[in-house]
C-alpha atoms as a PDB file:
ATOM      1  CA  UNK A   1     -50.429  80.031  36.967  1.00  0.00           C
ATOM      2  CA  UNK A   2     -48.857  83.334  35.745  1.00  0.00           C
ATOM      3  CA  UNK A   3     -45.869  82.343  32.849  1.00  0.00           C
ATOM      4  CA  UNK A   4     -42.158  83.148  33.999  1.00  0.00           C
ATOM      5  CA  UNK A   5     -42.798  86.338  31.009  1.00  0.00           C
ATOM      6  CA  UNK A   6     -45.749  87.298  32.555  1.00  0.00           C
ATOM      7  CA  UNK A   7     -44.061  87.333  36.163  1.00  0.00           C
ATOM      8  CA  UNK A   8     -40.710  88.738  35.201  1.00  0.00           C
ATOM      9  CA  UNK A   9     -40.082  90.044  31.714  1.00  0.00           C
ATOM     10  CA  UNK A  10     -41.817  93.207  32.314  1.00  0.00           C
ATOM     11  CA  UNK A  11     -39.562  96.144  31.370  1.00  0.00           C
ATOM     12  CA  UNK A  12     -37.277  95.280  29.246  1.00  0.00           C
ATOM     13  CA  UNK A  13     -37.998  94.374  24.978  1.00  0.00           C
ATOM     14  CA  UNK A  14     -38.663  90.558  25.178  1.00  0.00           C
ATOM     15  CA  UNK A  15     -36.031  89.089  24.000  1.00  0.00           C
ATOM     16  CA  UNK A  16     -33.499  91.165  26.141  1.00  0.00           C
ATOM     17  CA  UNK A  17     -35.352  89.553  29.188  1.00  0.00           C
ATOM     18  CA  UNK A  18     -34.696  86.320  27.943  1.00  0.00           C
ATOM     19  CA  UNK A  19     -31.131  87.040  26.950  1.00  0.00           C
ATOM     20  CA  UNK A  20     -30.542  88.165  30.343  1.00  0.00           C
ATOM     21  CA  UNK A  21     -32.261  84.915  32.084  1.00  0.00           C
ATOM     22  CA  UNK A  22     -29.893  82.763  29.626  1.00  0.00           C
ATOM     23  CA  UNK A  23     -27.036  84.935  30.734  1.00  0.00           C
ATOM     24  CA  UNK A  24     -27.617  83.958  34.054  1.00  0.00           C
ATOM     25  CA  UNK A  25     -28.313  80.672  33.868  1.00  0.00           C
ATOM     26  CA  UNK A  26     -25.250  80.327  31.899  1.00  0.00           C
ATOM     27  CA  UNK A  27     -23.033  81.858  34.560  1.00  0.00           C
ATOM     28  CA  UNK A  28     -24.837  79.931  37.230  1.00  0.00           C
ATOM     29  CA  UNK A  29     -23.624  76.722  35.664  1.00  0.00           C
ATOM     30  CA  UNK A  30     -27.572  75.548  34.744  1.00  0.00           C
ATOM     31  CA  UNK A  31     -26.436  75.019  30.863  1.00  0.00           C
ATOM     32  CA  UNK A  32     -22.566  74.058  31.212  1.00  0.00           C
ATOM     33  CA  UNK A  33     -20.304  74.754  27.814  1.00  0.00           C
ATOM     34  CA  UNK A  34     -21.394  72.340  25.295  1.00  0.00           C
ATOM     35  CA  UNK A  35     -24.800  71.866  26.355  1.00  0.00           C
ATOM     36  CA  UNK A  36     -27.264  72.964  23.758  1.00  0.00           C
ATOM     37  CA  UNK A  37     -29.706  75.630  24.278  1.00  0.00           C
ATOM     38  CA  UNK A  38     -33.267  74.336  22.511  1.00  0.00           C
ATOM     39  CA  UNK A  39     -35.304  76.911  21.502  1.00  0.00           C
ATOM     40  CA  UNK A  40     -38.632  74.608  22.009  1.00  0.00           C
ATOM     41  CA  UNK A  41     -37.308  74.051  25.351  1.00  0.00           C
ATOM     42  CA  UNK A  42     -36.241  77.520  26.651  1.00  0.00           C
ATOM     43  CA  UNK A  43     -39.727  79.026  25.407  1.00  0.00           C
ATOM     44  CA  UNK A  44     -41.647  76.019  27.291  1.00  0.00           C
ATOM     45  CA  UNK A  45     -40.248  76.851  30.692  1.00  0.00           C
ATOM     46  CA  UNK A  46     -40.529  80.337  30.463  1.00  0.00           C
ATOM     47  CA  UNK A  47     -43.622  80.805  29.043  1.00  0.00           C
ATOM     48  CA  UNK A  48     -42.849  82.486  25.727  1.00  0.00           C
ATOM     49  CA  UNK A  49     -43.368  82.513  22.313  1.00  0.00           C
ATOM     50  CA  UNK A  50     -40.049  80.918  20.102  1.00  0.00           C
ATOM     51  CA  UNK A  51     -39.484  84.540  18.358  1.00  0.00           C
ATOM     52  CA  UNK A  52     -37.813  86.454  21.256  1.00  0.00           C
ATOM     53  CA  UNK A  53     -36.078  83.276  22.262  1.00  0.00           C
ATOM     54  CA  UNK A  54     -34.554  82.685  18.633  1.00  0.00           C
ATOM     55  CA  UNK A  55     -33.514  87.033  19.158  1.00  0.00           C
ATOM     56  CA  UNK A  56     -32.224  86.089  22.318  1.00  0.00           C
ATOM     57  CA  UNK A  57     -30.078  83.386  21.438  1.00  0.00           C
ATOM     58  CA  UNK A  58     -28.640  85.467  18.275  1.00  0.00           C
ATOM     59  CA  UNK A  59     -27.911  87.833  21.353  1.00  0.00           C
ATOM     60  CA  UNK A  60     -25.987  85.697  23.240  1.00  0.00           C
ATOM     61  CA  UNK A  61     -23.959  84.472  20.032  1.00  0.00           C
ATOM     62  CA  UNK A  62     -22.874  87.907  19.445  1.00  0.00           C
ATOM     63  CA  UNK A  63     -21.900  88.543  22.607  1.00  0.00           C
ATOM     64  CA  UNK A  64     -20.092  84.950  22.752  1.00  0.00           C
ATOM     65  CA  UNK A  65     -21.201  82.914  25.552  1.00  0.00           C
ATOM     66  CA  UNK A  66     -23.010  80.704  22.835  1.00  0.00           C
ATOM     67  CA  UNK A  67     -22.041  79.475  19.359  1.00  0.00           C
ATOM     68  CA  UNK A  68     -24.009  78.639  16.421  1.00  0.00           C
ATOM     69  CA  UNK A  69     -23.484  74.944  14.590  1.00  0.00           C
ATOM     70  CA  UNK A  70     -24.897  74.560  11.096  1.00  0.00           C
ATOM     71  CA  UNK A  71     -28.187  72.280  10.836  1.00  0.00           C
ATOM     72  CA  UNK A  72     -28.146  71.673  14.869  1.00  0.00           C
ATOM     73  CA  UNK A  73     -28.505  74.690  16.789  1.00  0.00           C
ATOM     74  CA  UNK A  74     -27.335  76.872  19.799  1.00  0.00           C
ATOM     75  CA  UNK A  75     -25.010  75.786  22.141  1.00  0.00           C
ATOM     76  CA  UNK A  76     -22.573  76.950  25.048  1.00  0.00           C
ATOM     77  CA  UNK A  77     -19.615  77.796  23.684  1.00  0.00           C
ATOM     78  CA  UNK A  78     -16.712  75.564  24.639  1.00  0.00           C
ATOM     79  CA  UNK A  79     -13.370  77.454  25.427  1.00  0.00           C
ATOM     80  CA  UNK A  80      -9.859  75.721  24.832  1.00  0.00           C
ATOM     81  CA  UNK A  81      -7.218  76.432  26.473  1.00  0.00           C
ATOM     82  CA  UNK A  82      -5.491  78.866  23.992  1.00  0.00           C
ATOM     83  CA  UNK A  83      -8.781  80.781  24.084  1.00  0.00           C
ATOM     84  CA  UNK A  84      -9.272  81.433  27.538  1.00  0.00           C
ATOM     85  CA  UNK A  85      -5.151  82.700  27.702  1.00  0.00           C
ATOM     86  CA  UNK A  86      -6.344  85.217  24.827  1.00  0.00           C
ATOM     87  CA  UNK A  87      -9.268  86.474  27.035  1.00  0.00           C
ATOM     88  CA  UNK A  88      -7.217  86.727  29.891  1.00  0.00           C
ATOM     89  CA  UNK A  89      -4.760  88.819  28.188  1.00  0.00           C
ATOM     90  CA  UNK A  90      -7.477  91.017  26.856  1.00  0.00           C
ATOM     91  CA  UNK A  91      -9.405  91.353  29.842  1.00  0.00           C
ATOM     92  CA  UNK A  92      -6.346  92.732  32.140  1.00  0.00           C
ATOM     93  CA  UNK A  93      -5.669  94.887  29.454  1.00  0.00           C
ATOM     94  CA  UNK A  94      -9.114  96.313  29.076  1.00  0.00           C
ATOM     95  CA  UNK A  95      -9.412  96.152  32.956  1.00  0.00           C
ATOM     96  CA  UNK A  96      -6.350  98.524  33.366  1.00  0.00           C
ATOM     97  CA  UNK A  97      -8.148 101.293  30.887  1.00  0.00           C
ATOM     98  CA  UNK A  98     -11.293 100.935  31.914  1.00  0.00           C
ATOM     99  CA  UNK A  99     -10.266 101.565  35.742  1.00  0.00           C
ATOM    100  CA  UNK A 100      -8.200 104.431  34.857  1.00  0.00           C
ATOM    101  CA  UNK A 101     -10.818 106.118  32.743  1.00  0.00           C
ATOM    102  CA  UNK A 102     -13.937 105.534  35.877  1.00  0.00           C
ATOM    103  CA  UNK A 103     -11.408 106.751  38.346  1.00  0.00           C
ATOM    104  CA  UNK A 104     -11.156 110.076  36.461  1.00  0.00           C
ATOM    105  CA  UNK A 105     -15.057 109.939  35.117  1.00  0.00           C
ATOM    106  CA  UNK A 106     -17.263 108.093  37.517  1.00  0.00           C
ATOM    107  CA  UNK A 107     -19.702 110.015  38.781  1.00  0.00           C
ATOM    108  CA  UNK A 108     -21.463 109.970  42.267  1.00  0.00           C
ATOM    109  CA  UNK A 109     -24.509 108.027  41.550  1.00  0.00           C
ATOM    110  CA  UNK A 110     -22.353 105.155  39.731  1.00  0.00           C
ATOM    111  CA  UNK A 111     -20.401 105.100  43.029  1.00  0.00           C
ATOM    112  CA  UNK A 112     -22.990 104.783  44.781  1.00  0.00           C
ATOM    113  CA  UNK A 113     -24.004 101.942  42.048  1.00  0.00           C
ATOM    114  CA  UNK A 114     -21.354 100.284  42.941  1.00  0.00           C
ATOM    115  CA  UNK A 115     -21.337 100.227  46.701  1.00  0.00           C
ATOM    116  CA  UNK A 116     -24.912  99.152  46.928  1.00  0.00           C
ATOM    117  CA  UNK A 117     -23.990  96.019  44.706  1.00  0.00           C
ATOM    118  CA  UNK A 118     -21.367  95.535  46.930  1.00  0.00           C
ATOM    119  CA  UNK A 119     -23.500  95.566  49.580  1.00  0.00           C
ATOM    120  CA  UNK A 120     -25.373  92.976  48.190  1.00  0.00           C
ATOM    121  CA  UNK A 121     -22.897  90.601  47.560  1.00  0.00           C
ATOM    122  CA  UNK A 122     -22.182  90.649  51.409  1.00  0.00           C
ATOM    123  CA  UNK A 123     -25.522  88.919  51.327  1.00  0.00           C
ATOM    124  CA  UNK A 124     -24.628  86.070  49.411  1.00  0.00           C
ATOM    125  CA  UNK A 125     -21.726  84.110  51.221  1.00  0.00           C
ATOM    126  CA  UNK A 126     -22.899  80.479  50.962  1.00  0.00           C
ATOM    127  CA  UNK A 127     -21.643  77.921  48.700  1.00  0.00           C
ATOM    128  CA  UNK A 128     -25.617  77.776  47.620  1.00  0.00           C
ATOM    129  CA  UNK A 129     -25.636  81.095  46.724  1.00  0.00           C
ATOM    130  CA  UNK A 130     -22.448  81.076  44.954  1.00  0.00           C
ATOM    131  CA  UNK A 131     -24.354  81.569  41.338  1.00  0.00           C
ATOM    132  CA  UNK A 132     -25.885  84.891  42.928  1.00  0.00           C
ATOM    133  CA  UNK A 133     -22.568  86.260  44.464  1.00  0.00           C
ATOM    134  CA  UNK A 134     -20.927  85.280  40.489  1.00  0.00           C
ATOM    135  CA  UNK A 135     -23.392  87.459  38.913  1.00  0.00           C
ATOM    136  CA  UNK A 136     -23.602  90.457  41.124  1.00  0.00           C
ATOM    137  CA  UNK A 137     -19.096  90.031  41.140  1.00  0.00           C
ATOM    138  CA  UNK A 138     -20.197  90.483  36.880  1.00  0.00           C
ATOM    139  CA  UNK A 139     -22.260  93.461  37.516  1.00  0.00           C
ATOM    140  CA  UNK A 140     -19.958  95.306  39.781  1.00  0.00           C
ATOM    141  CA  UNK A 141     -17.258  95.335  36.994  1.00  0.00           C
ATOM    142  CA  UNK A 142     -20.000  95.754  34.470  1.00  0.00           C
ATOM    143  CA  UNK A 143     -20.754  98.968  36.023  1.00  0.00           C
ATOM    144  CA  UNK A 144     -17.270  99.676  36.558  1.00  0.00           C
ATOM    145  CA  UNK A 145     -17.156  99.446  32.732  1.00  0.00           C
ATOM    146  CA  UNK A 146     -19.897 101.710  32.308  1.00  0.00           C
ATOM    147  CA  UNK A 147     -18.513 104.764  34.536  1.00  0.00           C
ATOM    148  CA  UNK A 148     -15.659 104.654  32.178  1.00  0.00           C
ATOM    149  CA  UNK A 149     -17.803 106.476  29.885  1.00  0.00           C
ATOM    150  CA  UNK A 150     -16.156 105.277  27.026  1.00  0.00           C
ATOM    151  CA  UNK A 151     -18.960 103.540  25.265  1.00  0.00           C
ATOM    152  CA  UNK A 152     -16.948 101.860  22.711  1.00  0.00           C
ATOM    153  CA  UNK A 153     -14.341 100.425  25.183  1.00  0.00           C
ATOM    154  CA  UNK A 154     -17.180  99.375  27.733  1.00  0.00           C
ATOM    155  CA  UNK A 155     -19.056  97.161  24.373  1.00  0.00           C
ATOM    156  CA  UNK A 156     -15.397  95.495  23.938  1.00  0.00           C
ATOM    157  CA  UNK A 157     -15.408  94.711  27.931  1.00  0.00           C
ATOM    158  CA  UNK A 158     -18.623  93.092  27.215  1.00  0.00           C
ATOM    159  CA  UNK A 159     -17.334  90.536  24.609  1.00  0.00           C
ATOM    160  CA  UNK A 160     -13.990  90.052  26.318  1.00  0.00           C
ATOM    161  CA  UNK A 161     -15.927  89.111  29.936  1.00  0.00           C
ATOM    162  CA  UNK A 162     -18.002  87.097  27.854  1.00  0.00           C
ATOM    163  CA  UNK A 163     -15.089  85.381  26.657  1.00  0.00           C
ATOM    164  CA  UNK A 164     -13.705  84.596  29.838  1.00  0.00           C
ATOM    165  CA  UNK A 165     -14.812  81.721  31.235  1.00  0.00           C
ATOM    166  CA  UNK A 166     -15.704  82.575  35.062  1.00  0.00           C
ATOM    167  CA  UNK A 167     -18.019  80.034  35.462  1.00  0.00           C
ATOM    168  CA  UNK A 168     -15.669  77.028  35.118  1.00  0.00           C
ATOM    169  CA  UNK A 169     -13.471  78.935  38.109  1.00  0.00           C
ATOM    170  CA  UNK A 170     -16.602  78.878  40.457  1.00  0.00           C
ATOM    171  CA  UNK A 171     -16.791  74.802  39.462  1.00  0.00           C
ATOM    172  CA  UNK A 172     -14.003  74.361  42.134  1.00  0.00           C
ATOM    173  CA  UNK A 173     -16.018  75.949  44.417  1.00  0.00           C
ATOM    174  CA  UNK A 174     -17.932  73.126  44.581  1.00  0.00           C
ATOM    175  CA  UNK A 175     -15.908  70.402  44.487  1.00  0.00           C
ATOM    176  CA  UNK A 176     -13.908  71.840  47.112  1.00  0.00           C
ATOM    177  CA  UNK A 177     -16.515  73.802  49.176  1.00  0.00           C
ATOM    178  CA  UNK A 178     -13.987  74.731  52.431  1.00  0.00           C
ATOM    179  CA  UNK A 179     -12.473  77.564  49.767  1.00  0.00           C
ATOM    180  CA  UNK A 180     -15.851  79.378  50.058  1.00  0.00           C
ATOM    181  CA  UNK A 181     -15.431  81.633  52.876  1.00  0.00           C
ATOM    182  CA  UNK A 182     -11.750  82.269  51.768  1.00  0.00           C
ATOM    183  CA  UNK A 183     -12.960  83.313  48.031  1.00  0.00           C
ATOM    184  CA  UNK A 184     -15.677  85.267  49.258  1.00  0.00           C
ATOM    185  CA  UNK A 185     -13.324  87.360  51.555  1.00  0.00           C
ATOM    186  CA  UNK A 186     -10.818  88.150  49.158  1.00  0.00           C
ATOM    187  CA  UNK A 187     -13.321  88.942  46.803  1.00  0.00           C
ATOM    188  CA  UNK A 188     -14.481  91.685  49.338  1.00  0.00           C
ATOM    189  CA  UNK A 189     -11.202  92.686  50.033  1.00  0.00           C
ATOM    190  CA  UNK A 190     -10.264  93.424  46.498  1.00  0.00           C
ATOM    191  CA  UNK A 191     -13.310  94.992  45.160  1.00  0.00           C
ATOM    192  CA  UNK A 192     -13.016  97.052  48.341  1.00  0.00           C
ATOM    193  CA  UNK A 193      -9.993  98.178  47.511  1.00  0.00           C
ATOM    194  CA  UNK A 194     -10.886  98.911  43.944  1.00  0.00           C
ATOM    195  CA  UNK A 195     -13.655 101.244  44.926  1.00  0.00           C
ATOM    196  CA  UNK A 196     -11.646 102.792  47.081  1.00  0.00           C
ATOM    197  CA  UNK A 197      -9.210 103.659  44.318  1.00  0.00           C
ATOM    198  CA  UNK A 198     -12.529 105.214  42.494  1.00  0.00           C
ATOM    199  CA  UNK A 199     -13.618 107.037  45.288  1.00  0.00           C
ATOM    200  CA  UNK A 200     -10.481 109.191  45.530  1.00  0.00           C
ATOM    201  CA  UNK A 201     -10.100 109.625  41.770  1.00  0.00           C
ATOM    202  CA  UNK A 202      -6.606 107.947  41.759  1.00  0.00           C
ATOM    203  CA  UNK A 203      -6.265 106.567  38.993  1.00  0.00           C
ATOM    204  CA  UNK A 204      -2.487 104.798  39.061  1.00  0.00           C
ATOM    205  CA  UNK A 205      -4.108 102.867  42.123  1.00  0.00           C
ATOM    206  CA  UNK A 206      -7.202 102.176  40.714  1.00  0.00           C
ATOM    207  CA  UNK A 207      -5.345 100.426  37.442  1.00  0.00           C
ATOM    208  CA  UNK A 208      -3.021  98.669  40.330  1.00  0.00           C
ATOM    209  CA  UNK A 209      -5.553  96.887  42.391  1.00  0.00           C
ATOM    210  CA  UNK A 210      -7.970  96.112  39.220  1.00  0.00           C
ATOM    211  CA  UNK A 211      -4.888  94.320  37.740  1.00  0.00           C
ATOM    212  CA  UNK A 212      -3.892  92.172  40.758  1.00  0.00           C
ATOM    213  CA  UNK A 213      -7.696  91.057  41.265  1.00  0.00           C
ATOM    214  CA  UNK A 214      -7.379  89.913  37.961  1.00  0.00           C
ATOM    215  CA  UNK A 215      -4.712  88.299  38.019  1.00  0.00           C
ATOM    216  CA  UNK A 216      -5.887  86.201  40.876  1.00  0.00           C
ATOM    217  CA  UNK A 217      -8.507  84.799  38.947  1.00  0.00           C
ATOM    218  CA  UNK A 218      -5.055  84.018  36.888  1.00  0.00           C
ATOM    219  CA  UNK A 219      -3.933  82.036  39.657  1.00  0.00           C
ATOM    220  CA  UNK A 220      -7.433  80.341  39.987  1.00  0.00           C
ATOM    221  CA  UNK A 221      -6.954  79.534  36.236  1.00  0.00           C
ATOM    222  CA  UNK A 222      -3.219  78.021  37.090  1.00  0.00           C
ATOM    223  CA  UNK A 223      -4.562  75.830  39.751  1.00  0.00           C
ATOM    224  CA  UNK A 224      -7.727  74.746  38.981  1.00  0.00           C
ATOM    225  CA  UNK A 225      -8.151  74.836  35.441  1.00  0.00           C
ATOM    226  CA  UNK A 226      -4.715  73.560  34.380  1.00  0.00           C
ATOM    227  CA  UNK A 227      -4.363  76.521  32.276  1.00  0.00           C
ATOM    228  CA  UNK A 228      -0.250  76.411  31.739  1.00  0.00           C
ATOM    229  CA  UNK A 229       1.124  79.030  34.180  1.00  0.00           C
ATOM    230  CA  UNK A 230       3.624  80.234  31.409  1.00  0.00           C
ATOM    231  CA  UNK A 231       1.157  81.403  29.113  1.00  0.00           C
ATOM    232  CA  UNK A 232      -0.685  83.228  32.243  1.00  0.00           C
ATOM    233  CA  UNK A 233       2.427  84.813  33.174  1.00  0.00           C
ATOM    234  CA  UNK A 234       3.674  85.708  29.386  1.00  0.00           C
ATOM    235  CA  UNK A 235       0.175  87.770  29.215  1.00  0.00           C
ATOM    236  CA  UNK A 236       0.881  89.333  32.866  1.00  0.00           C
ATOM    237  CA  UNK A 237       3.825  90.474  31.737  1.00  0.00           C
ATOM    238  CA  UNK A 238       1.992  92.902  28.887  1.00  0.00           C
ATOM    239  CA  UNK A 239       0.501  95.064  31.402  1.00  0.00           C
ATOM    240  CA  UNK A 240       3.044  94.624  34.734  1.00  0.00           C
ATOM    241  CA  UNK A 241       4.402  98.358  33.683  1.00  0.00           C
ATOM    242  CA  UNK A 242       1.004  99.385  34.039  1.00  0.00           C
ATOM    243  CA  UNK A 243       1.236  98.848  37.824  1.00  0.00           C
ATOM    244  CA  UNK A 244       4.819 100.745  38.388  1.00  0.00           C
ATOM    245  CA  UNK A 245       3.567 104.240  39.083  1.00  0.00           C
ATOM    246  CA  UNK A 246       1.592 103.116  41.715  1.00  0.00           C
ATOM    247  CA  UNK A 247       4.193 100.983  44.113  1.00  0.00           C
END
């Protein structure tokens, strides 16, 4: 039987194959924060040598989803409460620029990027497929990031998204599976509505409706994370002015 490498890893350096398998995994909920990622392990199942899994996980420490602990390994990293406020703060922040800057610098093709992923999110509506529809909802603002065509401000989006920790919303997906169809709608709606912004170059609306989807995910943090909604709000209240020219 062909090895996961051999069926998969094919055009992309090794370890950045691997990196992006973790990624997914990790956003999926497979390894959950705390859990430890074994190197022996992780290059058993997939078929690989323990080189370009040891890259990989340096990877995804840099890019903090993982931490290092001294003398025991690689691990999820575990976010506390004051962390994931930070993140949140810095991700509607870097949200607002970045959706000003592709509104004014996007070209065609990433448009059309970001409609086809879109497109393939409509795909994925079932609570099963939930870890699918999480990382396709990463890409489209991923590419969002990356028709900024700031380089250095899409790298710090990178970090920041890292940061925040998406996967434990998508947990109360599960244990409350009737707010599927609900999530999955208003997911539509408001990526709709920020491509929309994109595809007629306005900018002040583009910042607006990038902002409130955001900030939903702050309500999701309120309610099912037990995230204190004062601290949510304080951060809100950095980048509210941000949204004026566009009522």
């Amino acid at each position: 039987m062909a090895s996961i490498a051999e069926k998969e890893f094919t055009h992309k350096p090794l370890k950045d194959e691997i990196y992006d398998a973790l990624h997914r995994q990790i956003i999926a909920g497979k390894y959950r924060p705390g859990d430890w990622l074994r190197q022996e392990d992780i290059a058993s199942q997939m078929g690989v040598s323990m080189t370009p899994v040891r890259e990989a996980l340096d990877l995804l420490v840099a890019k903090g989803l993982a931490e290092r602990v001294p003398y025991r390994g690689v691990r999820v990293r575990e976010v506390s409460a004051r962390e994931v406020v930070e993140a949140y703060g810095l991700r509607l922040m870097l949200e607002a620029m970045i959706a000003r800057e592709a509104a004014m610098n996007s070209t065609e093709g990433q448009i059309s990027k970001l409609q086809a992923i879109m497109d393939e999110m409509d795909r994925h509506v079932e609570l099963s497929e939930m870890p699918q529809e999480r990382q396709l909802s990463r890409e489209f603002h991923a590419a969002i990031a990356e028709a900024s065509g700031n380089s250095l401000l899409t790298q710090l989006y990178t970090i920041v998204s890292n940061a925040f920790p998406d996967w434990l919303l998508y947990e109360a997906l599960y244990r409350k599976p009737e707010l599927v169809s609900g999530s999955v709608t208003q997911t539509h709606d408001e990526h709709t509505s920020i491509l929309d912004a994109l595809k007629k170059r306005d900018a002040d609306l583009a910042v607006k409706v990038s902002l409130e989807h955001v900030m939903e995910s702050g309500r999701w943090l309120e309610t099912y994370r037990d995230i204190p909604a004062k601290l949510l709000r304080e951060q809100e209240k950095q980048v509210t002015h941000l949204m004026k020219k566009s009522k």
